[in-house]
PDB file of N, CA and C in Angstrom:
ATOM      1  N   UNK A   1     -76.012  27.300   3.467  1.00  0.00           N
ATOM      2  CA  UNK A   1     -74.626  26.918   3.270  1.00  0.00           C
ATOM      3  C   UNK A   1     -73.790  28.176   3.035  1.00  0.00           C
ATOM      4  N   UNK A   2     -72.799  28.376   3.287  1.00  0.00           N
ATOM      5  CA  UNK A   2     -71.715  29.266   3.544  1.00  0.00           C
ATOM      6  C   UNK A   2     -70.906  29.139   2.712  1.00  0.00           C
ATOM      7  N   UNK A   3     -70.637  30.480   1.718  1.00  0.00           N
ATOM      8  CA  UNK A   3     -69.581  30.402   0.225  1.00  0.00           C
ATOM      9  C   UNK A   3     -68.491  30.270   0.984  1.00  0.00           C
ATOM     10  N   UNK A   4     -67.833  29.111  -0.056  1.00  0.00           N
ATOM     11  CA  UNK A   4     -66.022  28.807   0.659  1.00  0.00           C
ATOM     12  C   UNK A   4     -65.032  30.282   0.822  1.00  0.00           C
ATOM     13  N   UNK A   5     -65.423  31.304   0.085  1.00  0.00           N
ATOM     14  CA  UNK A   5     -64.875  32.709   0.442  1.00  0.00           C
ATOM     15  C   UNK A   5     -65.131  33.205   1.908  1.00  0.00           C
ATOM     16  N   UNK A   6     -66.541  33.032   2.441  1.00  0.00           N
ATOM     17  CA  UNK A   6     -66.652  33.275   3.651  1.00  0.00           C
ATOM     18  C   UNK A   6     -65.552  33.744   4.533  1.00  0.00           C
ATOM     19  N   UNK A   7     -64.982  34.487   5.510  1.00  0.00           N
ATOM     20  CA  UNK A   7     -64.260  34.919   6.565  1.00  0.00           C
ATOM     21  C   UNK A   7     -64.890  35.912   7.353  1.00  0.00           C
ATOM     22  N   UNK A   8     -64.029  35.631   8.421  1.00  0.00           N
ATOM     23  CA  UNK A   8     -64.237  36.437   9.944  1.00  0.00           C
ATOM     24  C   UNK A   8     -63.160  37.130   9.889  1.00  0.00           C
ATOM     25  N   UNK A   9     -63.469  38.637   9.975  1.00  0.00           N
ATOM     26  CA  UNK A   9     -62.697  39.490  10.308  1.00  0.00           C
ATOM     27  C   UNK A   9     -62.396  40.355  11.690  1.00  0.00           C
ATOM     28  N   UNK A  10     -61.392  40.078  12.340  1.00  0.00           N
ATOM     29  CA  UNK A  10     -61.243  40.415  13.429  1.00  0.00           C
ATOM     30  C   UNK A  10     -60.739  41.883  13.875  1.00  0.00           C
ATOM     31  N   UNK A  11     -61.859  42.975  14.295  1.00  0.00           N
ATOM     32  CA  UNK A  11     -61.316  44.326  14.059  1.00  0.00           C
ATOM     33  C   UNK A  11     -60.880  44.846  15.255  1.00  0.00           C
ATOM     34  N   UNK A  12     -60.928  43.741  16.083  1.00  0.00           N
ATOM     35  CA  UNK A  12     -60.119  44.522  17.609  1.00  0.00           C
ATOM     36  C   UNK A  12     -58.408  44.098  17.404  1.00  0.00           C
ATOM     37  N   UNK A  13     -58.034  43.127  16.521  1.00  0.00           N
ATOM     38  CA  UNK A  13     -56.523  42.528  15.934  1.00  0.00           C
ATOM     39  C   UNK A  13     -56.773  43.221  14.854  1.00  0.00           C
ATOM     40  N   UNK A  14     -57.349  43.987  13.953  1.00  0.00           N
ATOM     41  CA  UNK A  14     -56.615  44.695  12.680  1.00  0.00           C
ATOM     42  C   UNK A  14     -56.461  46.316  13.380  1.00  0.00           C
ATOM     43  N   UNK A  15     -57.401  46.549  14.545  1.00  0.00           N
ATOM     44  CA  UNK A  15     -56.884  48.189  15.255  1.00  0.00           C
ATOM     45  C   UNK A  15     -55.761  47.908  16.088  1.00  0.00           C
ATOM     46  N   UNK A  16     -55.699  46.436  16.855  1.00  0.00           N
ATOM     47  CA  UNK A  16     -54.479  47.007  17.710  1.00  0.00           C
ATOM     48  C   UNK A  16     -53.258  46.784  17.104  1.00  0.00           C
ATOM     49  N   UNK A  17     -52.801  48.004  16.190  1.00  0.00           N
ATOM     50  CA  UNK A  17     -51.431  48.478  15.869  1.00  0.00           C
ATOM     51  C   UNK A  17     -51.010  49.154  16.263  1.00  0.00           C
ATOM     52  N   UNK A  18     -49.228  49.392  15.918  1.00  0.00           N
ATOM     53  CA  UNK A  18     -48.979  50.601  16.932  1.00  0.00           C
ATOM     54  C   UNK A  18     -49.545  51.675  16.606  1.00  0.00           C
ATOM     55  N   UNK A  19     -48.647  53.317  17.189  1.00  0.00           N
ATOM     56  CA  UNK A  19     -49.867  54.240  16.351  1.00  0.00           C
ATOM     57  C   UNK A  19     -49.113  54.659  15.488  1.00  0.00           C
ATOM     58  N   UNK A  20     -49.554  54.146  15.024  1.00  0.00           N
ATOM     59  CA  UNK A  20     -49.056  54.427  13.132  1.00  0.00           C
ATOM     60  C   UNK A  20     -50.253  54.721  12.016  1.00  0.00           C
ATOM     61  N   UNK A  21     -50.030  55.997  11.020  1.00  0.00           N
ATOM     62  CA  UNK A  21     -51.287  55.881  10.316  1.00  0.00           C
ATOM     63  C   UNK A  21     -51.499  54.392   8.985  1.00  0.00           C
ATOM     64  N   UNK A  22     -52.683  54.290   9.021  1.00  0.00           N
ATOM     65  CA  UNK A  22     -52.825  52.947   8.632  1.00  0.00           C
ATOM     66  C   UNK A  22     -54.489  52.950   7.821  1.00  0.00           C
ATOM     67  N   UNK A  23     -54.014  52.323   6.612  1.00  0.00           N
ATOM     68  CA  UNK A  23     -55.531  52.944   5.926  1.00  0.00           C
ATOM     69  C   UNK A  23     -55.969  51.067   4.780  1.00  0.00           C
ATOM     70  N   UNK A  24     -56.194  49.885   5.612  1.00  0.00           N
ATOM     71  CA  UNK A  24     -56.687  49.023   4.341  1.00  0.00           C
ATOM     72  C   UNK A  24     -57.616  48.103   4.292  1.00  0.00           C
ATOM     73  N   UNK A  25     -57.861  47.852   3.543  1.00  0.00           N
ATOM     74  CA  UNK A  25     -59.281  47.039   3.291  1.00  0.00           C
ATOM     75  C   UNK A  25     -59.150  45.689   4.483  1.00  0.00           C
ATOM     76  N   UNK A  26     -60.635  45.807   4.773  1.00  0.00           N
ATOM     77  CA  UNK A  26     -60.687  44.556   5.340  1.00  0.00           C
ATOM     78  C   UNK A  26     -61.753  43.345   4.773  1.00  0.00           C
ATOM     79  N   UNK A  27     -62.639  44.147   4.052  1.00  0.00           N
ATOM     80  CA  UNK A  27     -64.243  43.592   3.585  1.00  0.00           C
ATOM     81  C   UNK A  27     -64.600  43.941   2.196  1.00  0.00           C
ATOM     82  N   UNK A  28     -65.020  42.954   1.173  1.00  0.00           N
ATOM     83  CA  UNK A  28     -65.877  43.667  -0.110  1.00  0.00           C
ATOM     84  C   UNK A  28     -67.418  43.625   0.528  1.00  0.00           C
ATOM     85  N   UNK A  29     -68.351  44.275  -0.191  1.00  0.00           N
ATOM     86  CA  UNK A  29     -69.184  43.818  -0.146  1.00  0.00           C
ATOM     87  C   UNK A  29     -70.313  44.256  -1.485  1.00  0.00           C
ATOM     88  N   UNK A  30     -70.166  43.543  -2.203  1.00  0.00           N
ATOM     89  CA  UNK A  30     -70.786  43.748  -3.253  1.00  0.00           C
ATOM     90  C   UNK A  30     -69.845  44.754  -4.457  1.00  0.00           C
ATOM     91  N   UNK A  31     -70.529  46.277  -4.901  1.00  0.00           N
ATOM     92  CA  UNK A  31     -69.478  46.967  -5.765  1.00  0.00           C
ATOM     93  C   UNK A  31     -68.734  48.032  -4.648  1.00  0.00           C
ATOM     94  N   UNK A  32     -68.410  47.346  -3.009  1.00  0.00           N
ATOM     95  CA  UNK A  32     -67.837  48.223  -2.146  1.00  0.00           C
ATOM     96  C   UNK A  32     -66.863  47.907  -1.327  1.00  0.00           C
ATOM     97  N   UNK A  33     -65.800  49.160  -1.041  1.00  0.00           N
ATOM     98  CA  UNK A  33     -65.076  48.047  -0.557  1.00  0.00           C
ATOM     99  C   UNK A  33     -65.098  48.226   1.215  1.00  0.00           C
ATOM    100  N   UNK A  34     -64.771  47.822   2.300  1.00  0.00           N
ATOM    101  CA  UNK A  34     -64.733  48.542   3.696  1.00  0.00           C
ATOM    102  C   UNK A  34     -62.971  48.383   4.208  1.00  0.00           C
ATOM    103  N   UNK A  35     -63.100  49.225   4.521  1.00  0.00           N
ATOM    104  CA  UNK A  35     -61.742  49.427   5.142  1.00  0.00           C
ATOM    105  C   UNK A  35     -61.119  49.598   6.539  1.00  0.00           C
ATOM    106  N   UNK A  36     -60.426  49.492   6.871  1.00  0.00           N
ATOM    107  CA  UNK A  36     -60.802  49.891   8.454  1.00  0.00           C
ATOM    108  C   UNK A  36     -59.107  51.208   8.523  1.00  0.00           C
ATOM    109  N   UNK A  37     -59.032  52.371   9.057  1.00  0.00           N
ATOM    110  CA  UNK A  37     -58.027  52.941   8.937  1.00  0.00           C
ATOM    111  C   UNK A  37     -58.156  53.488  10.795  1.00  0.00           C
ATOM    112  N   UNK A  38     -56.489  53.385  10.930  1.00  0.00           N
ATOM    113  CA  UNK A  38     -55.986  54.056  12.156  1.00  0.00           C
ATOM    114  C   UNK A  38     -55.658  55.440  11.639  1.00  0.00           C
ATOM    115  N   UNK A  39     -56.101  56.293  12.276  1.00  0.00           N
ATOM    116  CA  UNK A  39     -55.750  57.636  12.023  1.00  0.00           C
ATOM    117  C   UNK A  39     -54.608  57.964  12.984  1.00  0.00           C
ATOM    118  N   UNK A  40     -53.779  58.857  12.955  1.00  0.00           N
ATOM    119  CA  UNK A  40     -53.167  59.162  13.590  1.00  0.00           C
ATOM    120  C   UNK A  40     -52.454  60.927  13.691  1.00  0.00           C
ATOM    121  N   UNK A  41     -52.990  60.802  12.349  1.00  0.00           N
ATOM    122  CA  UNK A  41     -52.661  62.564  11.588  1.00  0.00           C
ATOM    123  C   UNK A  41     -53.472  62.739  10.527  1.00  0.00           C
ATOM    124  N   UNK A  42     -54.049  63.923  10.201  1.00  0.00           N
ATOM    125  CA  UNK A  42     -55.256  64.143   9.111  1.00  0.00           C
ATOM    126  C   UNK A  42     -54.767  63.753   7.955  1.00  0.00           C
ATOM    127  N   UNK A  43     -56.072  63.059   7.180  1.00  0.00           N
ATOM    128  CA  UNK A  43     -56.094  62.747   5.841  1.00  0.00           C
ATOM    129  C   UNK A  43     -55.974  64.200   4.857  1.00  0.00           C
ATOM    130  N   UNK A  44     -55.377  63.847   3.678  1.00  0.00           N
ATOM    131  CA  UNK A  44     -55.407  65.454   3.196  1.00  0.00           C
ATOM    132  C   UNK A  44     -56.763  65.897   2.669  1.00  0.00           C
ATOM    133  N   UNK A  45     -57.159  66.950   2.191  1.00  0.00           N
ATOM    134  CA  UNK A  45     -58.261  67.605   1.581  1.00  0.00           C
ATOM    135  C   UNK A  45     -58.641  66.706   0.406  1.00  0.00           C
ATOM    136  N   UNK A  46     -60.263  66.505   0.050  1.00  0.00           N
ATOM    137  CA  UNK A  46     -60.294  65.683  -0.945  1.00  0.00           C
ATOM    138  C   UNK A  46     -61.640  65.114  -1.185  1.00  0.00           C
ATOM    139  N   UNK A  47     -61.803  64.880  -2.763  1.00  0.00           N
ATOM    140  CA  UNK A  47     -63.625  64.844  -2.828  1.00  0.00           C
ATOM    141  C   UNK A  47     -63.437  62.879  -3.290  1.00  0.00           C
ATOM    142  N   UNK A  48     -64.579  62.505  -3.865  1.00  0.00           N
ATOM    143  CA  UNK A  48     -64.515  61.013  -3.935  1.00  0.00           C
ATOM    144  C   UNK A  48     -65.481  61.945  -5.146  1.00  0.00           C
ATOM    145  N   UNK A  49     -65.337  62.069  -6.449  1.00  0.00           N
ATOM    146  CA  UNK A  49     -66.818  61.817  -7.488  1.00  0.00           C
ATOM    147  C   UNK A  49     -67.296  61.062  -7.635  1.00  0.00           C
ATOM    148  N   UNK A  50     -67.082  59.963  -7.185  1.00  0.00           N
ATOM    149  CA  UNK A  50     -68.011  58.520  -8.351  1.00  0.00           C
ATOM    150  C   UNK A  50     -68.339  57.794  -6.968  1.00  0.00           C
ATOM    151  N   UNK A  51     -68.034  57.997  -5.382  1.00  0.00           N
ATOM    152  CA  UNK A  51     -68.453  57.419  -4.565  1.00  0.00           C
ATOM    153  C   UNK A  51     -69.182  58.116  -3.488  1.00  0.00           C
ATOM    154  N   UNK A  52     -70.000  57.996  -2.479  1.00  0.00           N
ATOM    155  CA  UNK A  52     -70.275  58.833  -1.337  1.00  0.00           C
ATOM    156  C   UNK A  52     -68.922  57.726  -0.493  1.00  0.00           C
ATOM    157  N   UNK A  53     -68.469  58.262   0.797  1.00  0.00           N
ATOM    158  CA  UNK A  53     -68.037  57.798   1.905  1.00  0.00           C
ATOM    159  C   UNK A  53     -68.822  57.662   3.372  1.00  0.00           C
ATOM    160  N   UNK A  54     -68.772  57.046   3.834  1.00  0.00           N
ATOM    161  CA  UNK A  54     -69.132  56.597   4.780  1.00  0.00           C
ATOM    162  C   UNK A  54     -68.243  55.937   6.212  1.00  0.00           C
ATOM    163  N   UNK A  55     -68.113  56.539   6.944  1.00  0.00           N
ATOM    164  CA  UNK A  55     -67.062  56.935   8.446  1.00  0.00           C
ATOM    165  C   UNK A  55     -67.614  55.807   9.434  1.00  0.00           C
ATOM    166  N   UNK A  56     -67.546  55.107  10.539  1.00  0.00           N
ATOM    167  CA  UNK A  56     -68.586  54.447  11.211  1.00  0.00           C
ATOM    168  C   UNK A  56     -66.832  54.357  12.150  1.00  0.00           C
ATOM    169  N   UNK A  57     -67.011  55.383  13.364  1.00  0.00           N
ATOM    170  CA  UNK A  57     -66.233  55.158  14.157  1.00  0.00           C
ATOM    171  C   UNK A  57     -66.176  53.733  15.395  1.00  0.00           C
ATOM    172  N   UNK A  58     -64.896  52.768  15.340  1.00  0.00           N
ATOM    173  CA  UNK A  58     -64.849  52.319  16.260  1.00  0.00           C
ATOM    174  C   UNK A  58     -64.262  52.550  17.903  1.00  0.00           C
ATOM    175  N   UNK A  59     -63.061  53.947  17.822  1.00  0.00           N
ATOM    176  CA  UNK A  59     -62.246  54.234  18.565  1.00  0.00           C
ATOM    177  C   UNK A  59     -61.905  55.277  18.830  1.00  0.00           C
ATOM    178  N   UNK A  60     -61.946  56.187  19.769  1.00  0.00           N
ATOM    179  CA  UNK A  60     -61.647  57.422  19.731  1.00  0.00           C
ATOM    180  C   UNK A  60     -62.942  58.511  19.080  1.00  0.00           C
ATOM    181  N   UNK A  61     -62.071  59.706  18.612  1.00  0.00           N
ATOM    182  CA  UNK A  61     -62.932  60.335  18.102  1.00  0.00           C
ATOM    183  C   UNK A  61     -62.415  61.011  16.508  1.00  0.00           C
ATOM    184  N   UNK A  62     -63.402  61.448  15.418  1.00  0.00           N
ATOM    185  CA  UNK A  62     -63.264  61.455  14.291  1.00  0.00           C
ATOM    186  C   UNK A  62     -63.694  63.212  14.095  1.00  0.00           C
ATOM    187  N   UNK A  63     -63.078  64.211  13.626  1.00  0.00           N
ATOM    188  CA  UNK A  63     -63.680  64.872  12.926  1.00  0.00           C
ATOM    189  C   UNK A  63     -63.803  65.031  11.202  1.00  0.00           C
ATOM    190  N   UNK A  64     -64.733  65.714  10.729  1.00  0.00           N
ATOM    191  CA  UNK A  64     -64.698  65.435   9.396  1.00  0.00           C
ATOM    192  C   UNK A  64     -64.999  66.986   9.186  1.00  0.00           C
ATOM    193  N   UNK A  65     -63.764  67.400   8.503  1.00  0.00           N
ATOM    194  CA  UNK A  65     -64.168  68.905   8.260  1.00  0.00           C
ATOM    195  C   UNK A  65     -64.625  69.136   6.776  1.00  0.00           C
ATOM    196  N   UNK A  66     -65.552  70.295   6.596  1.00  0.00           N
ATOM    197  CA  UNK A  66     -66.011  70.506   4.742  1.00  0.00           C
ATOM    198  C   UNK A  66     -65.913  71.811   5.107  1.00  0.00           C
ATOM    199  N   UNK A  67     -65.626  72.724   3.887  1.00  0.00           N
ATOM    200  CA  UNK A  67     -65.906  73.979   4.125  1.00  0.00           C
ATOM    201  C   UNK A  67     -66.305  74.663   5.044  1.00  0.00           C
ATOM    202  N   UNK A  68     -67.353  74.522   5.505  1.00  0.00           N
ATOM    203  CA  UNK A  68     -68.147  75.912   6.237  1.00  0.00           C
ATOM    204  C   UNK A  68     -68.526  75.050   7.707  1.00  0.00           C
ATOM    205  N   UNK A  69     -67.842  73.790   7.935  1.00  0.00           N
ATOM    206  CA  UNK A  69     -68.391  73.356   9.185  1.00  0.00           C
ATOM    207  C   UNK A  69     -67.484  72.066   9.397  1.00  0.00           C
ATOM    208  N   UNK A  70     -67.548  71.757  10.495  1.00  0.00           N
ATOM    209  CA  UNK A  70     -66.660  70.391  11.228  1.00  0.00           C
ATOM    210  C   UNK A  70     -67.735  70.136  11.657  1.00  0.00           C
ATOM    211  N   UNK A  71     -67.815  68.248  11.751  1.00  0.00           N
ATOM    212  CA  UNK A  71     -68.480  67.450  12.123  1.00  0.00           C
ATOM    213  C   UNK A  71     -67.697  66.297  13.133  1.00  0.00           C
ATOM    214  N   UNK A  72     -68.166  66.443  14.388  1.00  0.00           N
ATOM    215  CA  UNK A  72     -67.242  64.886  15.279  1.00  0.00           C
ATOM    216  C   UNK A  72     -68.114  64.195  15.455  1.00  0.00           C
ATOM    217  N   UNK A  73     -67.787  62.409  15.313  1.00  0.00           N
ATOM    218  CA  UNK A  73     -68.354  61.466  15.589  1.00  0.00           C
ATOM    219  C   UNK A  73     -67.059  60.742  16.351  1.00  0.00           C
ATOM    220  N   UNK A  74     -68.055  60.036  17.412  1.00  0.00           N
ATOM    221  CA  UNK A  74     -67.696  59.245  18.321  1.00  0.00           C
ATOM    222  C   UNK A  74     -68.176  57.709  17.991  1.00  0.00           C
ATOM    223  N   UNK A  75     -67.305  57.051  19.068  1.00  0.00           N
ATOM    224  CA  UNK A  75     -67.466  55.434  18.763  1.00  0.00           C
ATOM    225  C   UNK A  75     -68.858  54.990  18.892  1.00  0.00           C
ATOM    226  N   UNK A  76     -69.422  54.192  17.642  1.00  0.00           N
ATOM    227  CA  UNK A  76     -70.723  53.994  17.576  1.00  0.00           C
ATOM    228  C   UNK A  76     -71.592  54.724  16.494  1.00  0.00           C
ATOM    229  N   UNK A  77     -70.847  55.754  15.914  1.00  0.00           N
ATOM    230  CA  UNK A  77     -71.336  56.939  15.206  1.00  0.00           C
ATOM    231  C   UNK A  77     -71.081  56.948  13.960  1.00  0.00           C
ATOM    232  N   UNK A  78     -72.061  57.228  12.847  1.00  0.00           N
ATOM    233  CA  UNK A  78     -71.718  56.742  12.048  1.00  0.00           C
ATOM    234  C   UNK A  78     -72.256  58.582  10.920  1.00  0.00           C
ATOM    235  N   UNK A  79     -71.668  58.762  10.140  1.00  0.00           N
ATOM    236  CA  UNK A  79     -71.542  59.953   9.327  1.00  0.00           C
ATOM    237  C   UNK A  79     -71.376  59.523   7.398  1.00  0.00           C
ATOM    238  N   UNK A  80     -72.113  59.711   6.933  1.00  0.00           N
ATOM    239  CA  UNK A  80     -72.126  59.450   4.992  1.00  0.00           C
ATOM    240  C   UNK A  80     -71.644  61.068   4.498  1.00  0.00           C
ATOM    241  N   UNK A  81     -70.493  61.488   3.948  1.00  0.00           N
ATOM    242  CA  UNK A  81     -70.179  62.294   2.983  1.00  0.00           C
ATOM    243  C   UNK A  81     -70.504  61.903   1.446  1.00  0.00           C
ATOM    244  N   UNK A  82     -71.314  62.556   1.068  1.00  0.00           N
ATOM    245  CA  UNK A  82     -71.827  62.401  -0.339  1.00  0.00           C
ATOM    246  C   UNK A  82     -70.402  62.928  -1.511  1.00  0.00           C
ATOM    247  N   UNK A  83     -70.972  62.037  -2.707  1.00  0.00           N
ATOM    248  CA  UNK A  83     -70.054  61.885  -3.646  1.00  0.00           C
ATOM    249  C   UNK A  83     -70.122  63.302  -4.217  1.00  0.00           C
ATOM    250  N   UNK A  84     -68.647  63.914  -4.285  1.00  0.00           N
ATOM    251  CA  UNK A  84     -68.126  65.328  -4.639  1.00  0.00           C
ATOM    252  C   UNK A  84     -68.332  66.015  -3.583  1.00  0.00           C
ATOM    253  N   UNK A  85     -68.457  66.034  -2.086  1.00  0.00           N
ATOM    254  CA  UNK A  85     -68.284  67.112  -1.346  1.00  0.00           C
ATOM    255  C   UNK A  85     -66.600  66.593  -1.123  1.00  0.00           C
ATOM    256  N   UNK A  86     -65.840  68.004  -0.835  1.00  0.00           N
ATOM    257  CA  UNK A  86     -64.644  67.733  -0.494  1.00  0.00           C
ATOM    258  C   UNK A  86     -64.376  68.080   0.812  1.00  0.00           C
ATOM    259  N   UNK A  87     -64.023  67.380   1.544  1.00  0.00           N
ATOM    260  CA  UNK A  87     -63.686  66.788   2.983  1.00  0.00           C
ATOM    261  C   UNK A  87     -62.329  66.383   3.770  1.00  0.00           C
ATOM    262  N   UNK A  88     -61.971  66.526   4.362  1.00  0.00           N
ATOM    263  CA  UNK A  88     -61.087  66.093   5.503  1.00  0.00           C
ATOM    264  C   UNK A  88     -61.329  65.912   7.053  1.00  0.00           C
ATOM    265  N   UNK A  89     -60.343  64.684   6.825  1.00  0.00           N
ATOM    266  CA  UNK A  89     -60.748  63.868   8.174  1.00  0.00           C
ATOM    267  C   UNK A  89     -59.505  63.716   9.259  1.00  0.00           C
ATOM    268  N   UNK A  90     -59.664  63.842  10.033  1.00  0.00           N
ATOM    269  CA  UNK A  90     -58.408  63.871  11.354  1.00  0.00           C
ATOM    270  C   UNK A  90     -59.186  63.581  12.313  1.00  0.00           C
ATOM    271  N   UNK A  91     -58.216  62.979  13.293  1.00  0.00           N
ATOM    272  CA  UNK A  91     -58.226  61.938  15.197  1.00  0.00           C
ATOM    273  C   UNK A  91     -58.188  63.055  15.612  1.00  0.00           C
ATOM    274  N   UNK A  92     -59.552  62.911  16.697  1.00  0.00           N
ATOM    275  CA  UNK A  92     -59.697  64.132  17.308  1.00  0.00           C
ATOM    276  C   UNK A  92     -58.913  63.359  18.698  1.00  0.00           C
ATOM    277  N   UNK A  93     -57.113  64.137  19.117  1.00  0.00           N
ATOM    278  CA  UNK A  93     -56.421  63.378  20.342  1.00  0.00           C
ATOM    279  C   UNK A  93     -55.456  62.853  19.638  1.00  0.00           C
ATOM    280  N   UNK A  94     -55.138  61.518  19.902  1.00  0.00           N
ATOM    281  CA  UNK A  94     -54.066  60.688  19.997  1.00  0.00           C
ATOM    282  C   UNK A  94     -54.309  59.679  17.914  1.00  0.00           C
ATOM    283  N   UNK A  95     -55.662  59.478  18.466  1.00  0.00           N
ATOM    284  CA  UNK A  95     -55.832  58.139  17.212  1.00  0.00           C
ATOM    285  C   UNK A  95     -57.139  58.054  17.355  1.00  0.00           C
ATOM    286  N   UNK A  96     -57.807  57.556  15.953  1.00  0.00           N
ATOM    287  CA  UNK A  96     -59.075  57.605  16.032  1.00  0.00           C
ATOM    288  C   UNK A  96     -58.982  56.013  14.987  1.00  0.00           C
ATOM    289  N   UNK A  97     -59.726  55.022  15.429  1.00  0.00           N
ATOM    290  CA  UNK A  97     -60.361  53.759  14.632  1.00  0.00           C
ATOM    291  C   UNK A  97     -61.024  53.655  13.972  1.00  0.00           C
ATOM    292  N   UNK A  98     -61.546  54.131  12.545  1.00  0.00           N
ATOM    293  CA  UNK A  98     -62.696  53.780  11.827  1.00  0.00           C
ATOM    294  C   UNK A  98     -62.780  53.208  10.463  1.00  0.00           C
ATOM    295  N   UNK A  99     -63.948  52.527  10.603  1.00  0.00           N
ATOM    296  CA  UNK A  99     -64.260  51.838   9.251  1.00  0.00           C
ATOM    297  C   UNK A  99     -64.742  52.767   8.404  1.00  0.00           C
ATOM    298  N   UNK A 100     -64.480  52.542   7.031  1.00  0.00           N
ATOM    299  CA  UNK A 100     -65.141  53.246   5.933  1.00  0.00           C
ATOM    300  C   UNK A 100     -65.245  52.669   5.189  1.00  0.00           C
ATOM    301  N   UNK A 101     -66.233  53.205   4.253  1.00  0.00           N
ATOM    302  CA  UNK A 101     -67.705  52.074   3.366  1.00  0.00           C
ATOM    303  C   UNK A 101     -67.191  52.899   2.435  1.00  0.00           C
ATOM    304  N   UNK A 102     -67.321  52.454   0.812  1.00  0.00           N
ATOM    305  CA  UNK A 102     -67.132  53.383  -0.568  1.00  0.00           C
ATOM    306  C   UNK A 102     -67.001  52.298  -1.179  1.00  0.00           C
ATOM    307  N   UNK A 103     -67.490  52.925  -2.684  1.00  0.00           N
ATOM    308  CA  UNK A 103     -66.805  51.992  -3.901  1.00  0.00           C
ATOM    309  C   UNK A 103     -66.123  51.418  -4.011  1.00  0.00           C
ATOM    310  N   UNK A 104     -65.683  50.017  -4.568  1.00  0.00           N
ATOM    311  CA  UNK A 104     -64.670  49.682  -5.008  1.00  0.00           C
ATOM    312  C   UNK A 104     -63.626  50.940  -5.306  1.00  0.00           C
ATOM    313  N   UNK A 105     -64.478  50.938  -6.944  1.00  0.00           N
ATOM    314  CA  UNK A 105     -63.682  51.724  -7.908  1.00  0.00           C
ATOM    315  C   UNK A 105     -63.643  53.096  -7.640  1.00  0.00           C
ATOM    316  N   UNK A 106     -64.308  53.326  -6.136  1.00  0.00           N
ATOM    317  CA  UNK A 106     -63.965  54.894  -5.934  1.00  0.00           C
ATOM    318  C   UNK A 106     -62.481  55.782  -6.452  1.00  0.00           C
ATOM    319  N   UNK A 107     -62.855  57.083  -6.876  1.00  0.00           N
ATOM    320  CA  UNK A 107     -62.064  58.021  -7.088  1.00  0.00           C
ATOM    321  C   UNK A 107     -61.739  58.853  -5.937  1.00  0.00           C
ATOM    322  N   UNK A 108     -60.105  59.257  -5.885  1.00  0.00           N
ATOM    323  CA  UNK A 108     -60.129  60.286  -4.594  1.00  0.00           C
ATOM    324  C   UNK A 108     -59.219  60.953  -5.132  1.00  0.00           C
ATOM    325  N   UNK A 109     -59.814  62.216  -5.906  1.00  0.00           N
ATOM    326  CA  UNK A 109     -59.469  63.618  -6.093  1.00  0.00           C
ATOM    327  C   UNK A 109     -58.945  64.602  -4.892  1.00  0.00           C
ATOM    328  N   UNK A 110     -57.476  64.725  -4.913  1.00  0.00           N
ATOM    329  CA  UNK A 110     -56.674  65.926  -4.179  1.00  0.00           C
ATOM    330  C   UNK A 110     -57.409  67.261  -4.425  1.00  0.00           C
ATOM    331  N   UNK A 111     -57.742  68.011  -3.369  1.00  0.00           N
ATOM    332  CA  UNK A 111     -58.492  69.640  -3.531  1.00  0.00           C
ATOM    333  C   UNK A 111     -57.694  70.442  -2.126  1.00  0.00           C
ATOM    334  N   UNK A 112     -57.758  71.483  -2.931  1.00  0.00           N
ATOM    335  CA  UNK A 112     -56.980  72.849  -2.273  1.00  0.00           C
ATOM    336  C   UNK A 112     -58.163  73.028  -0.954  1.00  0.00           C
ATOM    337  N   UNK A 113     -57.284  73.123   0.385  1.00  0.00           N
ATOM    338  CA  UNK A 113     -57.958  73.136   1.738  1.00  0.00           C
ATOM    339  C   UNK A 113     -58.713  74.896   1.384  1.00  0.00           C
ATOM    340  N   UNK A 114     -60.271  74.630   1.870  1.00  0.00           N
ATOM    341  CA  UNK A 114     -60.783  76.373   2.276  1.00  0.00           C
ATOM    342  C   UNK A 114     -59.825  77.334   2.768  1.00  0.00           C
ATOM    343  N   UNK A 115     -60.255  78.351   2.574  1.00  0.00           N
ATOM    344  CA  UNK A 115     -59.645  79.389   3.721  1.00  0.00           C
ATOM    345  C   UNK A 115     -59.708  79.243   5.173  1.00  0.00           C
ATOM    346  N   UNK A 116     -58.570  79.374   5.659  1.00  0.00           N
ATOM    347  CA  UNK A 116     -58.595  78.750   7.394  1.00  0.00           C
ATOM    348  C   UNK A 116     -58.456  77.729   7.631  1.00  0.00           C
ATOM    349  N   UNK A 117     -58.316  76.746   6.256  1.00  0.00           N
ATOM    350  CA  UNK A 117     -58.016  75.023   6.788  1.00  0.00           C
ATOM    351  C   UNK A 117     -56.334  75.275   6.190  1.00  0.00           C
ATOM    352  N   UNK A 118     -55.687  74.271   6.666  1.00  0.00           N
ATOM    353  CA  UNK A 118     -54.642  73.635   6.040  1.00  0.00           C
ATOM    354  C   UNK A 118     -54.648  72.174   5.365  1.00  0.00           C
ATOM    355  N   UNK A 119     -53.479  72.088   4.320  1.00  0.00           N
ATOM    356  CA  UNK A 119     -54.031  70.854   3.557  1.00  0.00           C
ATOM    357  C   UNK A 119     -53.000  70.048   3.475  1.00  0.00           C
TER     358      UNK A 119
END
């Protein structure tokens, strides 16, 4: 039997927006929440302490920069930043679609971009 909370979430109608940046929950699941965000311009510099993150591209392409290296994932691809690395994320192109997994009660601490990034 199926809790009366139950829903279907439809993520090809919560991406097709215009392109606008766009960052909100669509799913709990347990102490987490999922989100689905349109990128459209980079997220700023920034650690999570009390959560890891987790990226799982539907659209486009994602980079995730940390200090000393950039990481791209493509649709299908899925990438975990552990809790306290500080990170930034930007649409590699036009717009990038992805879900992200974290805490509820995650924290997201503002941090000064490396040398050679901007923030």
């Amino acid at each position: 039997m199926l809790n009366r909370e139950a829903k279907v979430v439809d993520l090809a109608k919560a991406a097709a927006t215009p392109l606008e940046y766009d960052n909100r929950p669509v799913a709990e699941v347990n102490d987490h929440v999922v989100r689905i965000s349109i990128m459209t311009r980079p997220f700023h510099w920034h650690c999570h302490p009390n959560s890891d993150e987790t990226f799982l591209v539907l659209e486009g392409r994602l980079s995730v920069d940390f200090e000393h290296e950039s990481l791209e994932i493509g649709p299908g691809q899925l990438l975990t930043v552990p809790r306290g690395i500080p990170h930034c994320t930007r649409p590699i192109g036009a717009r990038s679609v992805n879900l992200t997994f974290e805490r509820a009660d995650a924290t997201t601490v503002a941090v000064a971009a490396p040398a050679g990034f901007a923030n």
